[in-house]
ModelCIF file with pLDDT and N, C-alpha, C, O atoms, coordinates in Angstrom:
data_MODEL
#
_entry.id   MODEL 
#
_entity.id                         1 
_entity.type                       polymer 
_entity.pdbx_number_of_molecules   1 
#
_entity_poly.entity_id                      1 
_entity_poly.type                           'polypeptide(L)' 
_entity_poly.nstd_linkage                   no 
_entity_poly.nstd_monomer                   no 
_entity_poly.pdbx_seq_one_letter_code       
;(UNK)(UNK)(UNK)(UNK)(UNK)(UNK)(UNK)(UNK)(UNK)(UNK)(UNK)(UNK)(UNK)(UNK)(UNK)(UNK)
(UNK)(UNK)(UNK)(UNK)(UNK)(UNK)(UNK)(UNK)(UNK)(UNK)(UNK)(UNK)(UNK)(UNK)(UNK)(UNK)
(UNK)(UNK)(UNK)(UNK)(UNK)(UNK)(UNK)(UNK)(UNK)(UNK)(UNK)(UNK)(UNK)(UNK)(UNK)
;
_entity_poly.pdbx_seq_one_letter_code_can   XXXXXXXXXXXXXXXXXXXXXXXXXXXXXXXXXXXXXXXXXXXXXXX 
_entity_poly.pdbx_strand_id                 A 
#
loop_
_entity_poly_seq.entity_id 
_entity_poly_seq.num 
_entity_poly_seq.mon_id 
_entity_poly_seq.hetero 
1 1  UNK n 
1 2  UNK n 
1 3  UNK n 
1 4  UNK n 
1 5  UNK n 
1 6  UNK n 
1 7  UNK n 
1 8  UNK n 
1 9  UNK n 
1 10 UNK n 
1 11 UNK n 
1 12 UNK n 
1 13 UNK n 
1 14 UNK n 
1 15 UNK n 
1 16 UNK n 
1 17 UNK n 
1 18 UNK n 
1 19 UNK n 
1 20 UNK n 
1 21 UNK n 
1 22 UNK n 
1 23 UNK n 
1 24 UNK n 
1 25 UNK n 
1 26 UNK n 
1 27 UNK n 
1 28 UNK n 
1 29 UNK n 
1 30 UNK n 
1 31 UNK n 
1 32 UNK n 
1 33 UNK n 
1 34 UNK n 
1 35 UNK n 
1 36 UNK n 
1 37 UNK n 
1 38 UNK n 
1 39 UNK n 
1 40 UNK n 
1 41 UNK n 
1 42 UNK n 
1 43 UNK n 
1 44 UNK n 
1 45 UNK n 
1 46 UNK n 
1 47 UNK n 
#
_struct_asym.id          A 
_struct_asym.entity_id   1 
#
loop_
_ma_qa_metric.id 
_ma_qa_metric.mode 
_ma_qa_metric.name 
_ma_qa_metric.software_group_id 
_ma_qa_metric.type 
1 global pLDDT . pLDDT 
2 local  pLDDT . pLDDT 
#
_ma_qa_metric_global.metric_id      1 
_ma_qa_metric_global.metric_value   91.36 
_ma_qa_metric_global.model_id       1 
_ma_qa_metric_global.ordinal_id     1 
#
loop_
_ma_qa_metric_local.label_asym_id 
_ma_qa_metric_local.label_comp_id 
_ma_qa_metric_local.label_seq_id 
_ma_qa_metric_local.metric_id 
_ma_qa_metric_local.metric_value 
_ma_qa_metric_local.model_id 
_ma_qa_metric_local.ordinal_id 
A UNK 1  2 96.00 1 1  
A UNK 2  2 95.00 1 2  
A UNK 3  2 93.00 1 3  
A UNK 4  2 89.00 1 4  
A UNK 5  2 86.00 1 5  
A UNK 6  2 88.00 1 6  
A UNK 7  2 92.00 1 7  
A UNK 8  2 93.00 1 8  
A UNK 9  2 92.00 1 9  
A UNK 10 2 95.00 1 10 
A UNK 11 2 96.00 1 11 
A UNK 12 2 97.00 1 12 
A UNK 13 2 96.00 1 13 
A UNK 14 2 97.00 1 14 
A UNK 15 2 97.00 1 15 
A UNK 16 2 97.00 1 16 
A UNK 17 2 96.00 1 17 
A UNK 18 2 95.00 1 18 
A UNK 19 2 95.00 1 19 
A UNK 20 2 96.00 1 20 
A UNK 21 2 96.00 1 21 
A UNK 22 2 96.00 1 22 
A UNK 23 2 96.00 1 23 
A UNK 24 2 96.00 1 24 
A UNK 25 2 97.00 1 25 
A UNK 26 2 97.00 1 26 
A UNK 27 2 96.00 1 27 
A UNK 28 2 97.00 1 28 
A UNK 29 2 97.00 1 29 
A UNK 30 2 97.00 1 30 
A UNK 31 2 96.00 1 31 
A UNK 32 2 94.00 1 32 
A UNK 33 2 95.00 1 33 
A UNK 34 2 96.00 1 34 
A UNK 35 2 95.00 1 35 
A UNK 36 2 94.00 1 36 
A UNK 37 2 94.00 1 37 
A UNK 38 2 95.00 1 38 
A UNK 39 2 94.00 1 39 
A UNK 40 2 94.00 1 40 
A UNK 41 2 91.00 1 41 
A UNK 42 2 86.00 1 42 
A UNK 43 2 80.00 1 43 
A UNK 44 2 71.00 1 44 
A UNK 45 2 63.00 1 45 
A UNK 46 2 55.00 1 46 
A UNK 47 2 55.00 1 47 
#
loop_
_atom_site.group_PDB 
_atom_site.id 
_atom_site.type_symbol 
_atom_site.label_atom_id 
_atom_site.label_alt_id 
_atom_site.label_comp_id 
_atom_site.label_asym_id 
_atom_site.label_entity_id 
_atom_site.label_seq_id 
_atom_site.pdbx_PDB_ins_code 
_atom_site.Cartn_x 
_atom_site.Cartn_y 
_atom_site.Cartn_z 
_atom_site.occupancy 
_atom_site.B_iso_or_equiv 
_atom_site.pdbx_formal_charge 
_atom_site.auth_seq_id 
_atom_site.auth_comp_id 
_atom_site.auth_asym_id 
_atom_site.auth_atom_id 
_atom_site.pdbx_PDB_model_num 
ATOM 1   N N  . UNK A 1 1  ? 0.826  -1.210  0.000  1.00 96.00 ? 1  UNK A N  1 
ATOM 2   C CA . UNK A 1 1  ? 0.000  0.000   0.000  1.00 96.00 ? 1  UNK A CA 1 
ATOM 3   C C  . UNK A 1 1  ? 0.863  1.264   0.000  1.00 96.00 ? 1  UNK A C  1 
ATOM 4   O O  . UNK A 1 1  ? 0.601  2.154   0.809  1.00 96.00 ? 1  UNK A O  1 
ATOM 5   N N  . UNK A 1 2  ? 2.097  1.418   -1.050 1.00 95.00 ? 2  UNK A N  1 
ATOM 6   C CA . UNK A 1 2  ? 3.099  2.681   -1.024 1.00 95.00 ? 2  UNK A CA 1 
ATOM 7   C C  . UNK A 1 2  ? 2.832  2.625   -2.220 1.00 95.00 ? 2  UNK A C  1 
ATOM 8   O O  . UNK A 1 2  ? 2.498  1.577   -2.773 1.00 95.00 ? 2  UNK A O  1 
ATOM 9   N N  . UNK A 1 3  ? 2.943  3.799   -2.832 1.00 93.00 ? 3  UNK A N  1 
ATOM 10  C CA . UNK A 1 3  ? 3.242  4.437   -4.499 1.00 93.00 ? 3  UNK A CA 1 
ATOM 11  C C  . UNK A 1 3  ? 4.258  3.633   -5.057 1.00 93.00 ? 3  UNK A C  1 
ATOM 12  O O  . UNK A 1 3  ? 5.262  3.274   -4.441 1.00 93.00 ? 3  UNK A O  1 
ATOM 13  N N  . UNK A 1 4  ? 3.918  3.274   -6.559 1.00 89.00 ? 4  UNK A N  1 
ATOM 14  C CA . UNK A 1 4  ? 4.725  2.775   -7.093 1.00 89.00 ? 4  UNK A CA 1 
ATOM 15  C C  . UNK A 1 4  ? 6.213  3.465   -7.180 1.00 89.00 ? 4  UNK A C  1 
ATOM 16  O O  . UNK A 1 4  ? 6.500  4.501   -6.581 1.00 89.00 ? 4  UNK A O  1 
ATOM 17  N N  . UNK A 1 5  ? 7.130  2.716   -8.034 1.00 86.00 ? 5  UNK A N  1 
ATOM 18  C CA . UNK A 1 5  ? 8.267  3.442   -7.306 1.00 86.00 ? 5  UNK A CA 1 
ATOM 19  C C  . UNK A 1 5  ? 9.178  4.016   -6.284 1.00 86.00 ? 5  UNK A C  1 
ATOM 20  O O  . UNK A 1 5  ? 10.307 4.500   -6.368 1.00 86.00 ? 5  UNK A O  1 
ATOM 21  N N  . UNK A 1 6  ? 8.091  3.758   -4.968 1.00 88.00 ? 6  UNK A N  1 
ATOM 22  C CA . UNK A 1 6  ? 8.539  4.168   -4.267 1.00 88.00 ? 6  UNK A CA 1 
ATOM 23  C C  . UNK A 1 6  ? 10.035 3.231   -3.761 1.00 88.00 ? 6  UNK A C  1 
ATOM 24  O O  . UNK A 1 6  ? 10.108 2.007   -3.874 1.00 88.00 ? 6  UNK A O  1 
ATOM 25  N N  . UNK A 1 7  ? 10.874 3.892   -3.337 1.00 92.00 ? 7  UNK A N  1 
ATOM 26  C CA . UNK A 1 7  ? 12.382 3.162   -3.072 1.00 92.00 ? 7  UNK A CA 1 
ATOM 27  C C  . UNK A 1 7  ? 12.339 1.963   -1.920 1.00 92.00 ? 7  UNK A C  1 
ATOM 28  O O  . UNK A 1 7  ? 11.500 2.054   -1.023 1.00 92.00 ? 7  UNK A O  1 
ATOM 29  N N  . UNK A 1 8  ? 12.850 1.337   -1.943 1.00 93.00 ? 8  UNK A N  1 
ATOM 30  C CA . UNK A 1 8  ? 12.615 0.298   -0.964 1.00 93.00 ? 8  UNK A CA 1 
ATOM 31  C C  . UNK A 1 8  ? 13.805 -0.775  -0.347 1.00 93.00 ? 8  UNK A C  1 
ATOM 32  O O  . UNK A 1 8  ? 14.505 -1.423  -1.126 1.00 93.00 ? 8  UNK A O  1 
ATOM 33  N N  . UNK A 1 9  ? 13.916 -0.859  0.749  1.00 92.00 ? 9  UNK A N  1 
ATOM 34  C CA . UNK A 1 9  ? 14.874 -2.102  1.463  1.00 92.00 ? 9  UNK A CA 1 
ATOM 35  C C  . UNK A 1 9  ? 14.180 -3.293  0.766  1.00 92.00 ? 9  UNK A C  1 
ATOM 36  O O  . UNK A 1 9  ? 12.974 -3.500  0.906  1.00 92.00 ? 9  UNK A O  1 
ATOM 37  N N  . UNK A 1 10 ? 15.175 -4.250  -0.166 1.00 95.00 ? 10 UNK A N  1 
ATOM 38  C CA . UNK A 1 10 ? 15.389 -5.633  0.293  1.00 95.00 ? 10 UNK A CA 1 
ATOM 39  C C  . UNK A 1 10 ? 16.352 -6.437  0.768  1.00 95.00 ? 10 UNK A C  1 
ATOM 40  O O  . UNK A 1 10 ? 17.567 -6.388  0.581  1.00 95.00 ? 10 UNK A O  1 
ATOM 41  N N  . UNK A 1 11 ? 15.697 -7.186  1.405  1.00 96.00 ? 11 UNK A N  1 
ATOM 42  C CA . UNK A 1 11 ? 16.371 -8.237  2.402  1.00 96.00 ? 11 UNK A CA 1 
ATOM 43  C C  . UNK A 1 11 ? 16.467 -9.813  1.589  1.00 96.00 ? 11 UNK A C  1 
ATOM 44  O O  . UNK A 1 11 ? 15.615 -10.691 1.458  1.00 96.00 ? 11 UNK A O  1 
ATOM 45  N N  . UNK A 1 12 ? 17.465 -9.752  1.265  1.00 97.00 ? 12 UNK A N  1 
ATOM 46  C CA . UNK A 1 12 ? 18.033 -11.226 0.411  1.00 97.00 ? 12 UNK A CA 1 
ATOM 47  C C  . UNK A 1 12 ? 18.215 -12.342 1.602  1.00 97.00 ? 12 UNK A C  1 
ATOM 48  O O  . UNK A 1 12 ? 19.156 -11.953 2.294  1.00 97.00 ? 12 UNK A O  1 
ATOM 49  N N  . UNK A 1 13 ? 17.741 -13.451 2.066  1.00 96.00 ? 13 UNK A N  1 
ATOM 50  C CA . UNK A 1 13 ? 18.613 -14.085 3.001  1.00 96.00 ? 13 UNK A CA 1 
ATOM 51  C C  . UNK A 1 13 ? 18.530 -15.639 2.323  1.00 96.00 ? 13 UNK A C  1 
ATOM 52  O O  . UNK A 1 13 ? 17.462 -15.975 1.813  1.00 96.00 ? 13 UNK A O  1 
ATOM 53  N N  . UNK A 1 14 ? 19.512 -16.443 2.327  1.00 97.00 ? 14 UNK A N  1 
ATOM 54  C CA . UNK A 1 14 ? 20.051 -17.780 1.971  1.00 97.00 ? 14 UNK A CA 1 
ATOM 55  C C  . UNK A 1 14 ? 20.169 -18.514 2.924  1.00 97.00 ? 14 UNK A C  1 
ATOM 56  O O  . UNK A 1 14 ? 20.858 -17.899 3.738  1.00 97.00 ? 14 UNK A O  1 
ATOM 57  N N  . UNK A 1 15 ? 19.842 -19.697 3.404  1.00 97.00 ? 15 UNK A N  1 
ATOM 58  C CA . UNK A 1 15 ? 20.168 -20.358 4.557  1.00 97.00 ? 15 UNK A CA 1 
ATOM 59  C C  . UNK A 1 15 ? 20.987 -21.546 3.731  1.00 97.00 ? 15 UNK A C  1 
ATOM 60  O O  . UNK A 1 15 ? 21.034 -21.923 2.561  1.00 97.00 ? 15 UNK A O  1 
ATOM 61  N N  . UNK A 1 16 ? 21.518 -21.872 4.810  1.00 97.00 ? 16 UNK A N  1 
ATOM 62  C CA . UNK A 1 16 ? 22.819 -22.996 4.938  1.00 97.00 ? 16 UNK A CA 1 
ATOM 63  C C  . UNK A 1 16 ? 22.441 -24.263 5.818  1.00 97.00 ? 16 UNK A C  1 
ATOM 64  O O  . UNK A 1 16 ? 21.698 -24.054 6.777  1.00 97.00 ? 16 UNK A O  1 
ATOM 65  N N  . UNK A 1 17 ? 22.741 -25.140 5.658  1.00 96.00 ? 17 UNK A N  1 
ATOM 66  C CA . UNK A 1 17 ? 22.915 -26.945 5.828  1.00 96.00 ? 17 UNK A CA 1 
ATOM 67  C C  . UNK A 1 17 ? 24.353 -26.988 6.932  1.00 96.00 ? 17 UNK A C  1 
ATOM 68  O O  . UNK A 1 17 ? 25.455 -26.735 6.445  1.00 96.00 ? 17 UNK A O  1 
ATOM 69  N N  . UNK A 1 18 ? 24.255 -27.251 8.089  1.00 95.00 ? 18 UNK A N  1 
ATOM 70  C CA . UNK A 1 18 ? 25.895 -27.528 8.615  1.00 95.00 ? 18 UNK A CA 1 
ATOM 71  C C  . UNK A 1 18 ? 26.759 -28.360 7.506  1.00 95.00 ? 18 UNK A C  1 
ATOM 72  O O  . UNK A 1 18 ? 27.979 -28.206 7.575  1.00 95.00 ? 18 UNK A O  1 
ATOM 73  N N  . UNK A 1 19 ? 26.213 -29.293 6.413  1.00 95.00 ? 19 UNK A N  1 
ATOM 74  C CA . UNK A 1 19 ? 27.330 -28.859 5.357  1.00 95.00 ? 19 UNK A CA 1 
ATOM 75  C C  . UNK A 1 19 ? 27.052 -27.878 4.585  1.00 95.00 ? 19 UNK A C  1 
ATOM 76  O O  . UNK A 1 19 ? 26.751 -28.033 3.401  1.00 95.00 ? 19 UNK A O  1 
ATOM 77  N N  . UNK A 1 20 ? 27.116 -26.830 5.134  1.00 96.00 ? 20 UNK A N  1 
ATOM 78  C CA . UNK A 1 20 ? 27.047 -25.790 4.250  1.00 96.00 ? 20 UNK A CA 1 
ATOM 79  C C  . UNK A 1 20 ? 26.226 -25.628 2.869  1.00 96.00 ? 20 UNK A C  1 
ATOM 80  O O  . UNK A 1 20 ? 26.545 -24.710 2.114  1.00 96.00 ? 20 UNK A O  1 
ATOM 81  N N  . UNK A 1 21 ? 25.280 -26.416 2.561  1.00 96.00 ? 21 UNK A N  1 
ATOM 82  C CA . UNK A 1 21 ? 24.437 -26.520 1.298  1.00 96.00 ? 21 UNK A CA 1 
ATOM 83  C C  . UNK A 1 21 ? 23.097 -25.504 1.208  1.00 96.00 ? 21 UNK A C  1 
ATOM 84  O O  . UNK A 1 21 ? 22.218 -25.491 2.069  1.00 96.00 ? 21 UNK A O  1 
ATOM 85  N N  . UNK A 1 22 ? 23.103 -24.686 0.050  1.00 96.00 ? 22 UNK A N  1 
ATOM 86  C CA . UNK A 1 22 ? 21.752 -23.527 0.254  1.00 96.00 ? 22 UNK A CA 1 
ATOM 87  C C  . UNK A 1 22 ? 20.821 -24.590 0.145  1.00 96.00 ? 22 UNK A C  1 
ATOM 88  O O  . UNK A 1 22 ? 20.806 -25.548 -0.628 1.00 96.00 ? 22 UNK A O  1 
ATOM 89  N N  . UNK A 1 23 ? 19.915 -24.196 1.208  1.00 96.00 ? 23 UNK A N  1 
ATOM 90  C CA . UNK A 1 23 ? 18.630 -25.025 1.417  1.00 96.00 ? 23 UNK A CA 1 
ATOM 91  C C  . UNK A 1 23 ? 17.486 -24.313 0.805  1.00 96.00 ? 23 UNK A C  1 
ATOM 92  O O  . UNK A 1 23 ? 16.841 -24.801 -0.123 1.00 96.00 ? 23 UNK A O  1 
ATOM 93  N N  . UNK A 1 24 ? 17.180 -22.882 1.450  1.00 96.00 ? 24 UNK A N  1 
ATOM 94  C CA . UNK A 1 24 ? 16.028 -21.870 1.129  1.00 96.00 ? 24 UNK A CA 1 
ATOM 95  C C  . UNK A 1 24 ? 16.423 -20.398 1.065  1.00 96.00 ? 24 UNK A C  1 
ATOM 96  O O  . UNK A 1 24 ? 17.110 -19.688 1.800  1.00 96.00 ? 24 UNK A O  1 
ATOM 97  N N  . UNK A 1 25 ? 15.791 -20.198 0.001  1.00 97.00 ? 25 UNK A N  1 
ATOM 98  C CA . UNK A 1 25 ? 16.372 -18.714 0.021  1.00 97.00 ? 25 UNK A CA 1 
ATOM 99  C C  . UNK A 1 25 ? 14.748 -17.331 0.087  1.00 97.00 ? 25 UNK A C  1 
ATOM 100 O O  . UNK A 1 25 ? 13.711 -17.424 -0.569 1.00 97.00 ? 25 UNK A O  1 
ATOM 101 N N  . UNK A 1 26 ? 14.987 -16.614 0.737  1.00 97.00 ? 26 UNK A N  1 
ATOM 102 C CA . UNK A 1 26 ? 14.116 -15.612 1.041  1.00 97.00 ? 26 UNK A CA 1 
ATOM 103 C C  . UNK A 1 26 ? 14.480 -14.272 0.913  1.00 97.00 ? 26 UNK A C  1 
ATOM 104 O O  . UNK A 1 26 ? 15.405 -13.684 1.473  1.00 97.00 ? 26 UNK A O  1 
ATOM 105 N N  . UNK A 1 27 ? 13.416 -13.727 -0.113 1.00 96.00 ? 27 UNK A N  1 
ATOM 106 C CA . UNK A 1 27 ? 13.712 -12.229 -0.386 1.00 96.00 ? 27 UNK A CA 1 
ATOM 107 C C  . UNK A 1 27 ? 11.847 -11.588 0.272  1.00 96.00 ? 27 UNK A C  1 
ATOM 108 O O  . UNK A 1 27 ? 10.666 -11.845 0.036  1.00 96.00 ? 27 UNK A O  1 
ATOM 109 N N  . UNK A 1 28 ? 12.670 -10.652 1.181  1.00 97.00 ? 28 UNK A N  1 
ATOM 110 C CA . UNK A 1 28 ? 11.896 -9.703  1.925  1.00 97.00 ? 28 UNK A CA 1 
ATOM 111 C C  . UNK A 1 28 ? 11.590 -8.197  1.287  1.00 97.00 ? 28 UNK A C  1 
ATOM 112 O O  . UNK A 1 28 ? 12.507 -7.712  0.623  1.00 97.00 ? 28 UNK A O  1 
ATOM 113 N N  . UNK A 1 29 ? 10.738 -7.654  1.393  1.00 97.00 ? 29 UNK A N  1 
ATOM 114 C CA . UNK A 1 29 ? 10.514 -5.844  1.124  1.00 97.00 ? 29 UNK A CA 1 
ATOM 115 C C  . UNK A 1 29 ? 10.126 -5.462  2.762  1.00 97.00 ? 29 UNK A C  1 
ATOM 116 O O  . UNK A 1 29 ? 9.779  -6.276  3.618  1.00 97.00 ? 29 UNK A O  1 
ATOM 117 N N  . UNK A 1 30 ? 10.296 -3.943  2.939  1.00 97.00 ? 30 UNK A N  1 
ATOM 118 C CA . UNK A 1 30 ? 10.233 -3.298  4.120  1.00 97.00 ? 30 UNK A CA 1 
ATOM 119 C C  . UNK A 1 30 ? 9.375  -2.197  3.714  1.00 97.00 ? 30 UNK A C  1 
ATOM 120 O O  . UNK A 1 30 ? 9.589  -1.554  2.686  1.00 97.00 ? 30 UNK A O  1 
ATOM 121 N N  . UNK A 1 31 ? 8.522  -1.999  4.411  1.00 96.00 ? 31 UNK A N  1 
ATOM 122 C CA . UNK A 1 31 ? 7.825  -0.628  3.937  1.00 96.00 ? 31 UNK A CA 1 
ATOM 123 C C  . UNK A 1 31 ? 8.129  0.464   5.076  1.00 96.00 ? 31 UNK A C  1 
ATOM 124 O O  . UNK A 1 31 ? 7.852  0.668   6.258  1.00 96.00 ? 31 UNK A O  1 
ATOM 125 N N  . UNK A 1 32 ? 8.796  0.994   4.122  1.00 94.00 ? 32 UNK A N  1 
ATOM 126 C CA . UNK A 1 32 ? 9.165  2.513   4.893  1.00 94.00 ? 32 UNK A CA 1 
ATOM 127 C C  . UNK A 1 32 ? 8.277  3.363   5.743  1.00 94.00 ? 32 UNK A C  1 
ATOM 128 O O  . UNK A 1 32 ? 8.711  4.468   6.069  1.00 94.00 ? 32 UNK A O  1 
ATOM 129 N N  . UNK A 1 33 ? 7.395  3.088   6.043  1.00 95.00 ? 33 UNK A N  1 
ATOM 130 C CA . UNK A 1 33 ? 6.619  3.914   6.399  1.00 95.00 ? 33 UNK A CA 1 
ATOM 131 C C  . UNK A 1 33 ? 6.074  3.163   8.212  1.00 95.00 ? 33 UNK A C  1 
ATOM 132 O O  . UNK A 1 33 ? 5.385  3.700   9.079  1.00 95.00 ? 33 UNK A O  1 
ATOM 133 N N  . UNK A 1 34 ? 6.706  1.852   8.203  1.00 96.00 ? 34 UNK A N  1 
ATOM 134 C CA . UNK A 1 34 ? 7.276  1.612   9.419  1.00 96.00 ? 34 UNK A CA 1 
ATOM 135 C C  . UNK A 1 34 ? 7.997  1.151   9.719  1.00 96.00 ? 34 UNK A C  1 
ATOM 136 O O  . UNK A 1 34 ? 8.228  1.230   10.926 1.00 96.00 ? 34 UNK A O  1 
ATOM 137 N N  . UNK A 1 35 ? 8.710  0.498   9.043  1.00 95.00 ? 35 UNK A N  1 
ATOM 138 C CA . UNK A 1 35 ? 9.936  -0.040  9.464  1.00 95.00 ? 35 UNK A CA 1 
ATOM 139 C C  . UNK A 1 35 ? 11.295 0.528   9.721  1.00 95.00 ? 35 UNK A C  1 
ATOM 140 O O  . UNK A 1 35 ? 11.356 1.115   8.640  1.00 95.00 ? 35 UNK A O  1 
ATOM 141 N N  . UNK A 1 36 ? 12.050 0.722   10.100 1.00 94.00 ? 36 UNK A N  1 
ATOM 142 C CA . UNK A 1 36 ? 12.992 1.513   10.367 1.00 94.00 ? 36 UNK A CA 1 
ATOM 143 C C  . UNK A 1 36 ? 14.460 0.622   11.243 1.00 94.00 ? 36 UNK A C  1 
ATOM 144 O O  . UNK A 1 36 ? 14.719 0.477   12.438 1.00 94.00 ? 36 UNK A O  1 
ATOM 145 N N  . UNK A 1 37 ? 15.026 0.262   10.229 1.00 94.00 ? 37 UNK A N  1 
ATOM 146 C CA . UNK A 1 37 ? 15.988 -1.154  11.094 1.00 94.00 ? 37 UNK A CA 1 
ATOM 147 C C  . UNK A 1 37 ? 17.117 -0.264  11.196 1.00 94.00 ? 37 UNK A C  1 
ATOM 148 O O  . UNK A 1 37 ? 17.460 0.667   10.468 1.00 94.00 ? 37 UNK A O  1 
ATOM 149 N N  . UNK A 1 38 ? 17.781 -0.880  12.566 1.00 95.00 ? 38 UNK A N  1 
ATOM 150 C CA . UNK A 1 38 ? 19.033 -0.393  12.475 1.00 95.00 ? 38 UNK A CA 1 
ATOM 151 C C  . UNK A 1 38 ? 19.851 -1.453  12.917 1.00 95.00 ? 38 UNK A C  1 
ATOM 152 O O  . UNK A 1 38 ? 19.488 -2.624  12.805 1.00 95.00 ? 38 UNK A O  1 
ATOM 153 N N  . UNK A 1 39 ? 20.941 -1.119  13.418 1.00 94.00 ? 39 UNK A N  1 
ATOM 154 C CA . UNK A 1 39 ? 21.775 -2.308  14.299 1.00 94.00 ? 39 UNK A CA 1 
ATOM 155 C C  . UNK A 1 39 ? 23.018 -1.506  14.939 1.00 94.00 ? 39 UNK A C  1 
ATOM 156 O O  . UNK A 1 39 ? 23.474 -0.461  14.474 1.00 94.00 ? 39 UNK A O  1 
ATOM 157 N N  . UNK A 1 40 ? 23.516 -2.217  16.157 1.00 94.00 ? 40 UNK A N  1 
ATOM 158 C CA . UNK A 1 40 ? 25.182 -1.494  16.615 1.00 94.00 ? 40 UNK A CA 1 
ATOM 159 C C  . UNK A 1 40 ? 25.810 -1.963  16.117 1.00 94.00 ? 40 UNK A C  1 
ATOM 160 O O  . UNK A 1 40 ? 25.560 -3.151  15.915 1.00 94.00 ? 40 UNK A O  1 
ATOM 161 N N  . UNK A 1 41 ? 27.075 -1.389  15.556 1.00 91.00 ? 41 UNK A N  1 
ATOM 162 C CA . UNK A 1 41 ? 28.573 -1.738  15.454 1.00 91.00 ? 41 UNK A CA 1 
ATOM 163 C C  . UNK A 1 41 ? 29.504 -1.495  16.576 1.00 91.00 ? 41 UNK A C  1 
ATOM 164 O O  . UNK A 1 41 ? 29.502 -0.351  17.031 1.00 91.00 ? 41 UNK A O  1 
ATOM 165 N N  . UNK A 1 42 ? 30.256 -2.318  17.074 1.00 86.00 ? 42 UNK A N  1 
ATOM 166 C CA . UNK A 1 42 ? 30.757 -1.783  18.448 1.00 86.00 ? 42 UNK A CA 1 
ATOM 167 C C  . UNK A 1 42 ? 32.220 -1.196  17.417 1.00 86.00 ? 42 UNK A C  1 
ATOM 168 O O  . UNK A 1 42 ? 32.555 -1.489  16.269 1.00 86.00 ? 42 UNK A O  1 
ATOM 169 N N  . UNK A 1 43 ? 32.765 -0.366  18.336 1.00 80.00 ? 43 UNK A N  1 
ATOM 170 C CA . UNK A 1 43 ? 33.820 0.101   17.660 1.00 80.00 ? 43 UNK A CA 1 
ATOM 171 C C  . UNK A 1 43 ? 35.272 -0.615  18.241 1.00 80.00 ? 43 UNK A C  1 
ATOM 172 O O  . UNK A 1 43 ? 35.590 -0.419  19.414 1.00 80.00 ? 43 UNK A O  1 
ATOM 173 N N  . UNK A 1 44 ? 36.145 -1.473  17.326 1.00 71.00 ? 44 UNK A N  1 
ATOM 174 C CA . UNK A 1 44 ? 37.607 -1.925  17.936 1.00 71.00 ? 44 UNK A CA 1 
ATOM 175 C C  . UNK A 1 44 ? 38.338 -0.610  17.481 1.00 71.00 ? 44 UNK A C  1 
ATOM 176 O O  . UNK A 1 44 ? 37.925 0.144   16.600 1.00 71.00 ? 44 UNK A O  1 
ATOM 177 N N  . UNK A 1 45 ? 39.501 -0.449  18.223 1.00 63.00 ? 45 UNK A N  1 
ATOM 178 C CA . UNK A 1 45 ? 40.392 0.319   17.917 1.00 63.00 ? 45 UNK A CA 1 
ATOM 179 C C  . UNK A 1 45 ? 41.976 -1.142  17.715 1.00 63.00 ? 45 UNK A C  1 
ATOM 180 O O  . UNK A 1 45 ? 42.486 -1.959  18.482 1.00 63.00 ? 45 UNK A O  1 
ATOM 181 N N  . UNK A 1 46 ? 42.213 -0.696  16.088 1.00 55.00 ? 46 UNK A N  1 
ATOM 182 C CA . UNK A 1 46 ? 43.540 -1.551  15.873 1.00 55.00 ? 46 UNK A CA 1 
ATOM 183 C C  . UNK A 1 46 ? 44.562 -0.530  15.304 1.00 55.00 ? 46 UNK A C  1 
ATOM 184 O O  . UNK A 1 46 ? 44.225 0.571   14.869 1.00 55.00 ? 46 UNK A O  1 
ATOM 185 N N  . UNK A 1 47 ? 46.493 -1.221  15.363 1.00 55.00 ? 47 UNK A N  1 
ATOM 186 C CA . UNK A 1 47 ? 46.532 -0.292  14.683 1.00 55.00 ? 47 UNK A CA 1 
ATOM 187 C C  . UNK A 1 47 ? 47.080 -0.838  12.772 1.00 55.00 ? 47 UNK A C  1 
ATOM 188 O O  . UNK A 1 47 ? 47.179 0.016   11.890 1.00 55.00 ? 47 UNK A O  1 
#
């Protein structure tokens, strides 16, 4: 229910087999108008 065109997050995700084999793969949309993801990065200091 957004205007066409309108810009959009997708979310690609692939899952894995402990041998490592793609099993299922899932593509997501986010509608901007609530979603709002973020996440932390902690910061290392190297030199």
């Amino acid at each position: 229910q957004i205007d066409p065109t309108n810009p959009l997050i997708e979310w690609e995700e692939l899952y894995y087999t402990l041998e490592d084999r793609p099993v299922c793969f899932v593509r997501i949309f986010f509608n901007p108008h609530f979603m709002k993801l973020c996440m932390l990065r902690k910061v290392s200091k190297f030199r």
